[in-house]
Structure formats: structure tokens, C-alpha cells
C-alpha atoms as a PDB file:
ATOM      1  CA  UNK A   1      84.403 -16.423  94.491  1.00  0.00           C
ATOM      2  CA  UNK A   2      86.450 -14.069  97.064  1.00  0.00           C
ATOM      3  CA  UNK A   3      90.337 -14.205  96.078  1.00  0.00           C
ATOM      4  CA  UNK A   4      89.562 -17.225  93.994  1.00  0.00           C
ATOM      5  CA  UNK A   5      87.736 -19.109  97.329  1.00  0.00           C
ATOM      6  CA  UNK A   6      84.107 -20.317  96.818  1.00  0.00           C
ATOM      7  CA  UNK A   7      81.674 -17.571  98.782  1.00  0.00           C
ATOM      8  CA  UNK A   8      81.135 -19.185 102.435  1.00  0.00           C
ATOM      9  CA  UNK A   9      79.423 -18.252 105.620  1.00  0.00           C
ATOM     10  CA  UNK A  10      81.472 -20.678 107.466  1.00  0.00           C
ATOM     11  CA  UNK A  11      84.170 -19.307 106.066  1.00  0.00           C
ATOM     12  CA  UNK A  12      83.590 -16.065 106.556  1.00  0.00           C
ATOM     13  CA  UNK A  13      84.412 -13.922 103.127  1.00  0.00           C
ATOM     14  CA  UNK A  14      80.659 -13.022 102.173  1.00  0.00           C
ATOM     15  CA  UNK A  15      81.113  -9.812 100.385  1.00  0.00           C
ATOM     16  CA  UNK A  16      77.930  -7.779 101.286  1.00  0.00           C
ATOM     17  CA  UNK A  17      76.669  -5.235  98.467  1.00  0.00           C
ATOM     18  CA  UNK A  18      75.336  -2.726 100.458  1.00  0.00           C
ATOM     19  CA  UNK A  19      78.599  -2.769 102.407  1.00  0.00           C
ATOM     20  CA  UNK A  20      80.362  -2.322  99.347  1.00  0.00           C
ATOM     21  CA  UNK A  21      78.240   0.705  97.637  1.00  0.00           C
ATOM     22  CA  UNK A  22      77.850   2.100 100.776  1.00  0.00           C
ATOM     23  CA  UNK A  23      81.526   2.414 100.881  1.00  0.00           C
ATOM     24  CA  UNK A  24      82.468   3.016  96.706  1.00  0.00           C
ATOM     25  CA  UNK A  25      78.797   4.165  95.433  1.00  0.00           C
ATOM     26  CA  UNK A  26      76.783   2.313  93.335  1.00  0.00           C
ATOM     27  CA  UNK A  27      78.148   2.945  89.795  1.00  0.00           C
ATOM     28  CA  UNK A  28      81.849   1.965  90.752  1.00  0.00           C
ATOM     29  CA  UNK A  29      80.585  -1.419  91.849  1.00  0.00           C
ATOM     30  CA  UNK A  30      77.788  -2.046  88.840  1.00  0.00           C
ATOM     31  CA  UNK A  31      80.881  -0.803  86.626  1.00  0.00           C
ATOM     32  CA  UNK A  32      83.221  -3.697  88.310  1.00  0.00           C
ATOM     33  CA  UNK A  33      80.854  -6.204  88.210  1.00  0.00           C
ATOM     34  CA  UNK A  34      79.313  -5.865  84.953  1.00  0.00           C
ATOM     35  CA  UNK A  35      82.910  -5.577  82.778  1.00  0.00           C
ATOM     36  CA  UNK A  36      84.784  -8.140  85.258  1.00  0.00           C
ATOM     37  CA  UNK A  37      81.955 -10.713  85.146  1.00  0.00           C
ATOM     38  CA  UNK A  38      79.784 -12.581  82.083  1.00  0.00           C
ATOM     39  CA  UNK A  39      76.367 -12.093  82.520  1.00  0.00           C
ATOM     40  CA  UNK A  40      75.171 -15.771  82.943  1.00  0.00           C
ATOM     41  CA  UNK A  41      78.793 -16.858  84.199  1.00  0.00           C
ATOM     42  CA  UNK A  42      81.012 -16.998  87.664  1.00  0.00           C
ATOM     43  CA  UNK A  43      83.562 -14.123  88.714  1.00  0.00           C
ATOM     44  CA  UNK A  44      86.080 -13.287  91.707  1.00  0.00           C
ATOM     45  CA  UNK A  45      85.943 -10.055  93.461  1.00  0.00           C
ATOM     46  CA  UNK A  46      88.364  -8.952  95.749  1.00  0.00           C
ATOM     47  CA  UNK A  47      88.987  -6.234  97.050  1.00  0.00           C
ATOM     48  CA  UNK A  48      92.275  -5.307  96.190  1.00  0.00           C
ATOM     49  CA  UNK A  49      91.050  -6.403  92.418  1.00  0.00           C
ATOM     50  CA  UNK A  50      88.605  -3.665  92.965  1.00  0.00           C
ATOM     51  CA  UNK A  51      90.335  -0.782  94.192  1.00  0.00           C
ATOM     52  CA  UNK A  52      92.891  -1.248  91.295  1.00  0.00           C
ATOM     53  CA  UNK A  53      90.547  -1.334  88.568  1.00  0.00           C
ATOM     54  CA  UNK A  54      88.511   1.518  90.405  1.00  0.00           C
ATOM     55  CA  UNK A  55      91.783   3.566  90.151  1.00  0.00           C
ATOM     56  CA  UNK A  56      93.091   2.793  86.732  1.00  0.00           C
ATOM     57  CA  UNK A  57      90.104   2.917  85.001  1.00  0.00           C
ATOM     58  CA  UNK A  58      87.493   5.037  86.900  1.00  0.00           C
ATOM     59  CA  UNK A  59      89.787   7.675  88.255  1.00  0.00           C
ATOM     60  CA  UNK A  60      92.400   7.863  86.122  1.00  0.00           C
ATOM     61  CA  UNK A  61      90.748   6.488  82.949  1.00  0.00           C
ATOM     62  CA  UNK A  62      86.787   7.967  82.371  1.00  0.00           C
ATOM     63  CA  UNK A  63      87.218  10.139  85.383  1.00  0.00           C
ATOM     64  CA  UNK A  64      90.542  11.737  84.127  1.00  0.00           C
ATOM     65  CA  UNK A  65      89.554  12.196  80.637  1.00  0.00           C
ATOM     66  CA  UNK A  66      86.479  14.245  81.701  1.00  0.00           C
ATOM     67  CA  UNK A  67      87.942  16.227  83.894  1.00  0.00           C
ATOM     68  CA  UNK A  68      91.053  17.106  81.277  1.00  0.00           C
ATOM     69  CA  UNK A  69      88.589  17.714  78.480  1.00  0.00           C
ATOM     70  CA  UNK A  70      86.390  20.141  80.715  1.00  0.00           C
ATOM     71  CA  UNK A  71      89.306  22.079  82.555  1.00  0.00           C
ATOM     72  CA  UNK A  72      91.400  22.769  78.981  1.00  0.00           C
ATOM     73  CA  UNK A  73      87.744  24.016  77.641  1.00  0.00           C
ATOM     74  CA  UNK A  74      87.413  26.660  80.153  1.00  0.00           C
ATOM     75  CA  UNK A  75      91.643  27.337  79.863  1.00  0.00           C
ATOM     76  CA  UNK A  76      91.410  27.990  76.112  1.00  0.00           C
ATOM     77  CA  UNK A  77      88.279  29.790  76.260  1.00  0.00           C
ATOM     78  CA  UNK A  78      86.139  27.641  74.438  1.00  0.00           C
ATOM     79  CA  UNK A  79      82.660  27.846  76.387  1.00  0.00           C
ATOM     80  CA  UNK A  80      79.782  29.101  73.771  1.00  0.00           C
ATOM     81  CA  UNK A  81      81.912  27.786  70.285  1.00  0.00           C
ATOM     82  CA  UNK A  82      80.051  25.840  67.750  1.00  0.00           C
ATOM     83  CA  UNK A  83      80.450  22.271  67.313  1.00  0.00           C
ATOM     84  CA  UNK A  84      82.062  21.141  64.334  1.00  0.00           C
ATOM     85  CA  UNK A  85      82.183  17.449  63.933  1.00  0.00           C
ATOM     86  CA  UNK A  86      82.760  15.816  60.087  1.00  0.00           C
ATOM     87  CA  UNK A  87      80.992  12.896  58.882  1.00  0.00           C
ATOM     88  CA  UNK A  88      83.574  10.930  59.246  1.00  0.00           C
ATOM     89  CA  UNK A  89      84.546  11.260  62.746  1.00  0.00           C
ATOM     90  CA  UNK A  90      80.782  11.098  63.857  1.00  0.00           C
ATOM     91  CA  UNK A  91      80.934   7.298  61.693  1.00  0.00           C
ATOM     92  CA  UNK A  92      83.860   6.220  63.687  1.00  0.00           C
ATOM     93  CA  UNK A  93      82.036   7.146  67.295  1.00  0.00           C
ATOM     94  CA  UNK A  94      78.796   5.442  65.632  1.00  0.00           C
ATOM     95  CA  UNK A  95      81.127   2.223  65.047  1.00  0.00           C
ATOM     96  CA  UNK A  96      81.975   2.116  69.074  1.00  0.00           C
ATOM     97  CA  UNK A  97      78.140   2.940  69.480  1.00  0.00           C
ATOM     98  CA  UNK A  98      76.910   0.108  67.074  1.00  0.00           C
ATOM     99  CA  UNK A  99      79.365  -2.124  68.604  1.00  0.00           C
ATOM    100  CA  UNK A 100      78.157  -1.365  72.520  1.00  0.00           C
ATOM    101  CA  UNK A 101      74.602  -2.072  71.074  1.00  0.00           C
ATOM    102  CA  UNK A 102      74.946  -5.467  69.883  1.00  0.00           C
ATOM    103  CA  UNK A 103      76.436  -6.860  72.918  1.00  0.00           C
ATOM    104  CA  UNK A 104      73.755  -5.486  74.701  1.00  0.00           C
ATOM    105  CA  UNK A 105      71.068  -7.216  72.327  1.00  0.00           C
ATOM    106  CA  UNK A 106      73.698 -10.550  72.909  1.00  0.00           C
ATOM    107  CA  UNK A 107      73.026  -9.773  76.567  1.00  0.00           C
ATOM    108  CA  UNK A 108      77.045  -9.536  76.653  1.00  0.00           C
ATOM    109  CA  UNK A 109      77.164  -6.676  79.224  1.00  0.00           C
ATOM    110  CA  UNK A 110      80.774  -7.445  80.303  1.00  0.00           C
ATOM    111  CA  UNK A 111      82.084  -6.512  76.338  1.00  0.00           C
ATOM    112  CA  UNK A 112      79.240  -3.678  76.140  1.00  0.00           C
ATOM    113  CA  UNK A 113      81.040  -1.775  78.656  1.00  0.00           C
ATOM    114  CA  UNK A 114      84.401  -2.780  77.383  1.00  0.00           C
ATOM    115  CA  UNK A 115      83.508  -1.066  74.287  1.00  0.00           C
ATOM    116  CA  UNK A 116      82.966   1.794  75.902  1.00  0.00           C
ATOM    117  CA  UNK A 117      86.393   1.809  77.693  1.00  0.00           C
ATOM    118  CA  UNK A 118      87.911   1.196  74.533  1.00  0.00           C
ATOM    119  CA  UNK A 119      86.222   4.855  73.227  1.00  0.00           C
ATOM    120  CA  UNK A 120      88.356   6.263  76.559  1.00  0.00           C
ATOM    121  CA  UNK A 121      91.185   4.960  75.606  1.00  0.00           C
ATOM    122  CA  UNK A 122      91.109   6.086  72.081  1.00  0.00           C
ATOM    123  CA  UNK A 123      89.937   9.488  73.361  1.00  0.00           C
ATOM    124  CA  UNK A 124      92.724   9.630  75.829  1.00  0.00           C
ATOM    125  CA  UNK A 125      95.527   8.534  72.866  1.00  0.00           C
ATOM    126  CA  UNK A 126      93.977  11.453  70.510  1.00  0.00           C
ATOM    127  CA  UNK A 127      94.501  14.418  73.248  1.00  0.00           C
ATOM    128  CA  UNK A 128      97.837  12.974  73.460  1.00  0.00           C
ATOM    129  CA  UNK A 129      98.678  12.619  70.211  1.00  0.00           C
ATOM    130  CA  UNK A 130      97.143  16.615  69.705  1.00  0.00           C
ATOM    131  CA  UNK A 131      98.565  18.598  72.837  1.00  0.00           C
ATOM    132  CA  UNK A 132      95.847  20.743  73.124  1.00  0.00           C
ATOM    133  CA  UNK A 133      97.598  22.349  75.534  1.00  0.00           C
ATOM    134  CA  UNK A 134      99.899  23.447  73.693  1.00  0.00           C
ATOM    135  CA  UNK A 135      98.216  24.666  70.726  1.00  0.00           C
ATOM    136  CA  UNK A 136      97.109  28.596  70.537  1.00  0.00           C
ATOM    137  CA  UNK A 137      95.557  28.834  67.163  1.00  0.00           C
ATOM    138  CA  UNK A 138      91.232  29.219  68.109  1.00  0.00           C
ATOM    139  CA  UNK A 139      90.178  27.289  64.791  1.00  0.00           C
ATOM    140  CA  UNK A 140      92.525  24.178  65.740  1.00  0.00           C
ATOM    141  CA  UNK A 141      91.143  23.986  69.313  1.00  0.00           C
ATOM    142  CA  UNK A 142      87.194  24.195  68.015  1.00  0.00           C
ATOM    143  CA  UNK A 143      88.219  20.912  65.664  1.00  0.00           C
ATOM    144  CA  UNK A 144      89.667  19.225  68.692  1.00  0.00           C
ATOM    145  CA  UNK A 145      87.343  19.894  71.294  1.00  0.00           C
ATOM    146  CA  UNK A 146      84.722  19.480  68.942  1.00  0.00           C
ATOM    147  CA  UNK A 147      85.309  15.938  68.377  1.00  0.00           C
ATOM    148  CA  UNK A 148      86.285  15.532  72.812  1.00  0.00           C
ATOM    149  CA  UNK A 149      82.899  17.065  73.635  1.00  0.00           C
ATOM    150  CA  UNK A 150      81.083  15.012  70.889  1.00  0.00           C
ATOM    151  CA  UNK A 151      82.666  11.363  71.471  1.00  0.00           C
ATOM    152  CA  UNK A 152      82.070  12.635  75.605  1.00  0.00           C
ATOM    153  CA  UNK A 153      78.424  13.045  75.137  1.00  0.00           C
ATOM    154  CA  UNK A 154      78.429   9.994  73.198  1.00  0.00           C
ATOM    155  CA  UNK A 155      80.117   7.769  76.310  1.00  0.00           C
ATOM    156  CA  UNK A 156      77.851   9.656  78.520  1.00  0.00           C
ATOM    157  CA  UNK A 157      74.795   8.163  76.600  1.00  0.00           C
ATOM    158  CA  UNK A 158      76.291   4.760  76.005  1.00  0.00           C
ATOM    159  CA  UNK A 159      76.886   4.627  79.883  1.00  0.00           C
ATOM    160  CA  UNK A 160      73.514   4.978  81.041  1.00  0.00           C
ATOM    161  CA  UNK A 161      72.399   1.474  80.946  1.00  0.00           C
ATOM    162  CA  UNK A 162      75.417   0.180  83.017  1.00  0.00           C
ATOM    163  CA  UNK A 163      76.099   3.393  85.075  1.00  0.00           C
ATOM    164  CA  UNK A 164      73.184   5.819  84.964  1.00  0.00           C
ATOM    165  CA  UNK A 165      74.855   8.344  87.659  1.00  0.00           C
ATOM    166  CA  UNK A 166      77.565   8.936  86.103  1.00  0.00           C
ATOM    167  CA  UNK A 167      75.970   8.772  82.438  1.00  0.00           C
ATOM    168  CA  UNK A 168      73.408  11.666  83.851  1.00  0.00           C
ATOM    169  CA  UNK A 169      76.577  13.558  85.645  1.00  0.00           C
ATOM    170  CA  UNK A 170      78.284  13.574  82.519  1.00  0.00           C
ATOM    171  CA  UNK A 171      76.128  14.974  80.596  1.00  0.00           C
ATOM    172  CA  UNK A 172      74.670  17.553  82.567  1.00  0.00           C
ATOM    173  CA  UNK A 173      78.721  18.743  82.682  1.00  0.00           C
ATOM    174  CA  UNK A 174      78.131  19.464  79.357  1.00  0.00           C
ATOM    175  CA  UNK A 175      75.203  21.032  79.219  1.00  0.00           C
ATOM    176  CA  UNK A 176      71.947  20.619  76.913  1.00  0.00           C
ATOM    177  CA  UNK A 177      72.639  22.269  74.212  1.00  0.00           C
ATOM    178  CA  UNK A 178      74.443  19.167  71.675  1.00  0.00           C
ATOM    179  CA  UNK A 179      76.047  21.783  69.510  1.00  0.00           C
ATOM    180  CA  UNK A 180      78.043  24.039  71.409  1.00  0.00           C
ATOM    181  CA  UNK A 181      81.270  23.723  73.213  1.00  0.00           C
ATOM    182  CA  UNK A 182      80.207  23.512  77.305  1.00  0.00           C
ATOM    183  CA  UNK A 183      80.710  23.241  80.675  1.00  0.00           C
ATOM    184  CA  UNK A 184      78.475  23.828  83.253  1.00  0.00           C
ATOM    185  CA  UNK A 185      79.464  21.961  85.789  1.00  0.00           C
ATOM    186  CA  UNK A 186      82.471  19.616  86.243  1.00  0.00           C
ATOM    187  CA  UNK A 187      83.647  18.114  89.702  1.00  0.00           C
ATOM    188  CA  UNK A 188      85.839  14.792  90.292  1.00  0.00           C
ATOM    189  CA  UNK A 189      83.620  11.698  88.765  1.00  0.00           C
ATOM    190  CA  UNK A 190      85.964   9.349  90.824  1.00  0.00           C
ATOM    191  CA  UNK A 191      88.234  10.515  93.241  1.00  0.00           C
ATOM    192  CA  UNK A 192      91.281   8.286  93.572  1.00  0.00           C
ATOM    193  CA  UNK A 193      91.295   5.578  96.509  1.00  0.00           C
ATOM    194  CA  UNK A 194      94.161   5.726  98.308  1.00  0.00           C
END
């Protein structure tokens, strides 16, 4: 459906996909169609619908985060430190991982990427809740940018099935090597629709 109206020629609110990625890209719309709709059931698009989920949470949720993350790295002077994840940490990104996973088996690609907004979110809650920006002391940054850059790889990885672009931009922002602190490249995932 279109604003909650059944799809109609007649009618004259066909919504044509190559319009539309044409005009957002390709992962923006895979990204609103796969968490907005079930995979064997109806949904409504609109685009109003669209642009506001596009801005909250692919500009200024993933998009956002990545940026931050990549910009305070090169601020603090981070590029070339060793990662230094614990066990523990590593378990709870595994959990979000795990979780992503079996909805994917359960064909349940609406709550598969869901999952891996819910990572963001928890991400975005932990820089807040740790001012990195305000913190000086080198040791204290490797911990926290450490765990960023880890739990960002991992999203970039769990993204690939539902948004391979931006999974393979991601990562290559971060660089290959898995266990050092990196940027090297960064530009704006999603810039904001106005």
C-alpha cells in the first residue's frame, strides 16, 4: 500500500523502484523495505515514511555513529593503536551477532536488521555515557575505541546481507587490518535529506 491505499494504476500511486534508488541509492531503500516490511507479509511506503526513517536512522543513526567514531579517532590520535577488546565485551557483540543470525535462518529479515539497529543504538548510548571527547588519558581512549572500532566492524559484517554497499564502505573505512585502531577512509554514509 501507498499512504495506507491499495497500489493502483488507475489510481495513480505506483511507486516505481528504479525511480526510487535512482533518487535515494539502493541500500537506503533495501534498508526501508527489509526492516519496515515482513518478508512473506504486506507493508505501506510512503514517502514521507521514508525520508523520516532515512534521516533518523540512516543519517543520524548508522551514518552518525560512523562518522563520530572515525573523526574522534583521528582527533585523539589513535590511528596505528592496538586493539584491545576483553572476552566479555566481544560475548556481548556475539549475542547481537547470534541474534541477527537466527532471524535470518527464520527468514525474519525485518527483526535481522532490527538487531542490528539495536547494536547502533547501544553503541551510540556507550559514547555518550563515556565522553570520549572529553577524556585525555591515551590508555582510556584505546579501551573505548577499541570496543567502537570492534562492535563497527562487527555491524559492518552483519550488514552485508541486507546492505552490501554500505557493509563493504564500512569496512574498508576501517581498514584490513582487524587489530589495530583505523581509518582510511571515512566520508558521509548518508547525507541528511532535507
Amino acid at each position: 500500500t501507498v499512504d495506507n491505499q491499495k497500489m493502483s494504476k488507475s489510481i495513480g500511486n505506483v511507486i516505481d523502484p528504479f525511480e526510487l534508488t535512482a533518487k535515494y541509492g539502493i541500500d537506503p531503500v533495501r534498508y526501508f523495505l527489509l526492516s519496515e516490511f515482513k518478508t512473506t507479509g504486506d507493508g505501506d511506503f510512503s514517502y514521507a515514511k521514508f525520508e523520516n526513517k532515512y534521516n533518523a536512522e540512516l543519517s543520524s543513526g548508522l551514518g552518525n555513529l560512523v562518522s563520530r567514531v572515525l573523526t574522534l579517532i583521528q582527533k585523539k590520535n589513535l590511528i596505528g593503536e592496538k586493539i584491545a577488546v576483553g572476552e566479555e565485551f566481544k560475548n556481548q557483540i556475539n549475542e547481537y551477532i547470534l541474534k541477527c543470525d537466527k532471524h535470518l535462518d527464520n527468514f525474519e529479515l525485518n527483526e535481522g536488521i532490527n538487531t542490528i539497529w539495536e547494536l547502533e543504538r547501544y553503541l551510540d548510548k556507550y559514547i555518550e555515557e563515556t565522553k570520549p571527547w572529553e577524556i585525555n588519558d591515551k590508555e582510556e581512549l584505546i579501551k573505548i575505541f577499541s570496543k567502537l572500532v570492534y562492535a563497527i566492524r562487527k555491524i559492518g559484517e552483519m550488514l552485508n546481507p541486507f546492505m552490501p554497499e554500505t557493509s563493504e564502505k564500512i569496512l574498508s573505512f576501517l581498514g584490513d587490518n582487524e587489530n589495530q585502531i583505523n581509518v582510511v577512509d571515512k566520508e558521509i554514509l548518508f547525507p541528511r535529506l532535507k
